[in-house]
Protein backbone atom coordinates (compact mmCIF):
# COMPACT_ATOMS: atom_id res chain seq x y z
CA UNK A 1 6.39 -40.70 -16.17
CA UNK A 2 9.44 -38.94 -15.43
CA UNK A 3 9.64 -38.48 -19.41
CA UNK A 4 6.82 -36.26 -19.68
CA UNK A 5 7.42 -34.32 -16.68
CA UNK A 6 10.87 -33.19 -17.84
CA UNK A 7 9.17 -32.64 -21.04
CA UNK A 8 6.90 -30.19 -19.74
CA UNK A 9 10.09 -28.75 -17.97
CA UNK A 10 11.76 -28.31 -20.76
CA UNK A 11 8.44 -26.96 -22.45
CA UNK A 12 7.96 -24.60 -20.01
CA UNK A 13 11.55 -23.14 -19.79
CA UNK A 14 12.47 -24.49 -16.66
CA UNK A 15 14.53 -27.29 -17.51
CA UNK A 16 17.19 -26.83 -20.12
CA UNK A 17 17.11 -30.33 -23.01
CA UNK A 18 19.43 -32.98 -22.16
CA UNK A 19 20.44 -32.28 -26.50
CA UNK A 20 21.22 -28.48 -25.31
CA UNK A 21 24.91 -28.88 -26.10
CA UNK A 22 25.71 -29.25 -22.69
CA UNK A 23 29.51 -29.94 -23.32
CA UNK A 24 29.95 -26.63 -25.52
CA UNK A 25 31.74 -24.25 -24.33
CA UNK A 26 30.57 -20.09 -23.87
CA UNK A 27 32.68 -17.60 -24.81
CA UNK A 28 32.37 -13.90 -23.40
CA UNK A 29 32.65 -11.35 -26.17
CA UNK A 30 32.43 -8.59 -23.55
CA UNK A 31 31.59 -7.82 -20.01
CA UNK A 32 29.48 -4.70 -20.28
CA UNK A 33 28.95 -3.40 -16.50
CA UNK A 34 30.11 -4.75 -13.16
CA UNK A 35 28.40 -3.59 -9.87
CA UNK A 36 30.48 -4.84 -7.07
CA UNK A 37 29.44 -4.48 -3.23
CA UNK A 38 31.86 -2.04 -2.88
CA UNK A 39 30.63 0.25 -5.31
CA UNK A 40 28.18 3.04 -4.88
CA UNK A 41 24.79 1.83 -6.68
CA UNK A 42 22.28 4.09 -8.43
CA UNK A 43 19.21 4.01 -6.73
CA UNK A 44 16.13 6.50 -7.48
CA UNK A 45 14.61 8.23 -4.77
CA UNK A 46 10.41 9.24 -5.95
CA UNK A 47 9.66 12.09 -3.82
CA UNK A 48 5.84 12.25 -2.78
CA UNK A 49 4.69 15.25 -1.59
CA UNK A 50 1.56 16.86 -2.00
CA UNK A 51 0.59 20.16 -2.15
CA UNK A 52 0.19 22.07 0.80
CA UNK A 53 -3.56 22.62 2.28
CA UNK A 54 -5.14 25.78 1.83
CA UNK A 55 -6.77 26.72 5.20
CA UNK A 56 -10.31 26.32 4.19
CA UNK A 57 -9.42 22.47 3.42
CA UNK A 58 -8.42 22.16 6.96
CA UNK A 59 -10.91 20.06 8.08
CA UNK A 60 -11.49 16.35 9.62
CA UNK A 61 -13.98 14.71 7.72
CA UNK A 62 -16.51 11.83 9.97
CA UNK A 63 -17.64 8.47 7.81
CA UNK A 64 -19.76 5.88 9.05
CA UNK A 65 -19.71 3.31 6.54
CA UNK A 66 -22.66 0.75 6.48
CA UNK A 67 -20.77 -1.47 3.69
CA UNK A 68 -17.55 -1.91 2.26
CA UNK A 69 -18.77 0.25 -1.24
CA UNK A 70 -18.56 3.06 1.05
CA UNK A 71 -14.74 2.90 0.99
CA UNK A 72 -14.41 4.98 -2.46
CA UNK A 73 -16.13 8.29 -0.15
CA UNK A 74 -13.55 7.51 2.23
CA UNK A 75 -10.65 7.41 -0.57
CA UNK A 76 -12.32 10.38 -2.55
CA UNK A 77 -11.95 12.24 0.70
CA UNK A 78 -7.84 11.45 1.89
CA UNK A 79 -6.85 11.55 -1.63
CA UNK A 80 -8.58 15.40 -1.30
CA UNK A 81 -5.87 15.72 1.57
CA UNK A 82 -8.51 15.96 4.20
CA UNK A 83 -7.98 13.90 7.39
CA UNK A 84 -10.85 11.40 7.84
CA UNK A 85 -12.23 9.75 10.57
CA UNK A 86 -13.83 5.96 9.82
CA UNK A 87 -16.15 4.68 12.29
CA UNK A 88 -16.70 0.94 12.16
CA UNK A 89 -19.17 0.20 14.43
CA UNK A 90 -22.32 0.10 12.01
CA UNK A 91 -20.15 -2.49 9.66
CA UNK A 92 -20.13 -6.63 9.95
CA UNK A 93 -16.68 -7.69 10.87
CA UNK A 94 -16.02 -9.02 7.54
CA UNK A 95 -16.76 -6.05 6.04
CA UNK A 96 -14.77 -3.33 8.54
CA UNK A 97 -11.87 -6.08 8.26
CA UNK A 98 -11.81 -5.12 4.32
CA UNK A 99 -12.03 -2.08 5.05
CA UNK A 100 -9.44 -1.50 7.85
CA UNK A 101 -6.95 -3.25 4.91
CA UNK A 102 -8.08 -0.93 2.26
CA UNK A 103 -7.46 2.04 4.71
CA UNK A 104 -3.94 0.43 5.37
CA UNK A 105 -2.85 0.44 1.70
CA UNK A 106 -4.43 4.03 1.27
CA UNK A 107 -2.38 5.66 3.64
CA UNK A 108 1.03 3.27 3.42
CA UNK A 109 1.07 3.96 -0.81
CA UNK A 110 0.72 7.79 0.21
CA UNK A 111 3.30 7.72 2.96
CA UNK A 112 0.12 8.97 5.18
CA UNK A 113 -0.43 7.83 8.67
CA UNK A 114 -3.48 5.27 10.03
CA UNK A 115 -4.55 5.63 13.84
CA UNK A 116 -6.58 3.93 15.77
CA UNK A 117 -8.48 6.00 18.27
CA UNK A 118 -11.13 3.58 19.49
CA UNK A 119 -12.07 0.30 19.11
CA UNK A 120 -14.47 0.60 15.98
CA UNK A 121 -12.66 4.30 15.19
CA UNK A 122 -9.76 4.94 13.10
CA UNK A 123 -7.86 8.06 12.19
CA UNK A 124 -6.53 8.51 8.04
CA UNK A 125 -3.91 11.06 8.07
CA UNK A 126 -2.71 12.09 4.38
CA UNK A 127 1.09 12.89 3.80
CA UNK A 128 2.12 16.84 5.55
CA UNK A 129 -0.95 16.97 7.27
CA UNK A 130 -1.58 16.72 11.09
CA UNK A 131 -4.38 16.60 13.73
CA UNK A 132 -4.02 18.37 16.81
CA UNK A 133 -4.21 16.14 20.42
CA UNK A 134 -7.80 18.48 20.93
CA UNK A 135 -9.03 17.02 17.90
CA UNK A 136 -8.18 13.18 18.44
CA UNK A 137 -9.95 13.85 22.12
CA UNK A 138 -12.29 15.08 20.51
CA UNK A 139 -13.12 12.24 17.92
CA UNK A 140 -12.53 9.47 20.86
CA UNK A 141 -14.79 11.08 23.26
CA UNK A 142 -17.71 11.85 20.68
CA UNK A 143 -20.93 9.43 21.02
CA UNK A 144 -21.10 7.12 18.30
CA UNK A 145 -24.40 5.73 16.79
């Protein structure tokens, strides 16, 4: 039994043949780049900024999604770098679960901001843009339904 396990080890990559040449010496030819912890290490910095809103696109935009298909309105709408406003409450809990993740990677891979304002209400803020404390008062205190 053991046999054909390391076998399939071997076969697989992950263990290296007893026949390797495990006695043979390796010789370095050349050592082409060290990093050592003291060094200063290369690291590339992406940049994600959007362009700024014109101020007819400053808006806050109200969904009330009825099933979890109804998440592609909500991205079509934060990816057009309008704030938007997901109410829950008219979703199973399966289904706002899903969506509550979705929103989460939406706004974490765009560096944007997710808020919730009620229980059932959440708040998708894309990257440079910002909703005033009038307008989050506003969306918490507005009758849902």
């Amino acid at each position: 039994m053991a046999t054909g396990v390391r076998k399939l080890g071997v076969w697989l990559g992950l263990v290296v043949p007893e026949d390797a040449g495990a006695n043979e010496a390796i010789e370095v030819t050349e050592v082409v780049d060290v990093v050592t912890a003291d060094e200063e290490t290369n690291v590339t910095h992406i940049d994600f900024k959007r362009p700024a809103p014109e101020p007819e696109s400053e808006k806050i935009v109200w969904v009330q999604p009825e099933k979890y298909a109804d998440a592609k309105v909500i991205g079509e709408h934060y990816l057009s770098n309008v704030p938007v406003v997901v109410d829950l409450s008219s979703m199973s809990t399966p289904d706002a679960k899903r969506l509550v993740d979705f929103s989460a990677g939406l706004t974490f891979g765009t560096l944007g901001k997710l808020e919730r304002v009620t229980k059932n209400v959440f708040l998708l803020t894309p990257l440079g843009m910002s909703v005033s404390e009038m307008d989050r008062d506003r969306i918490a205190n507005t009758p849902k339904g």
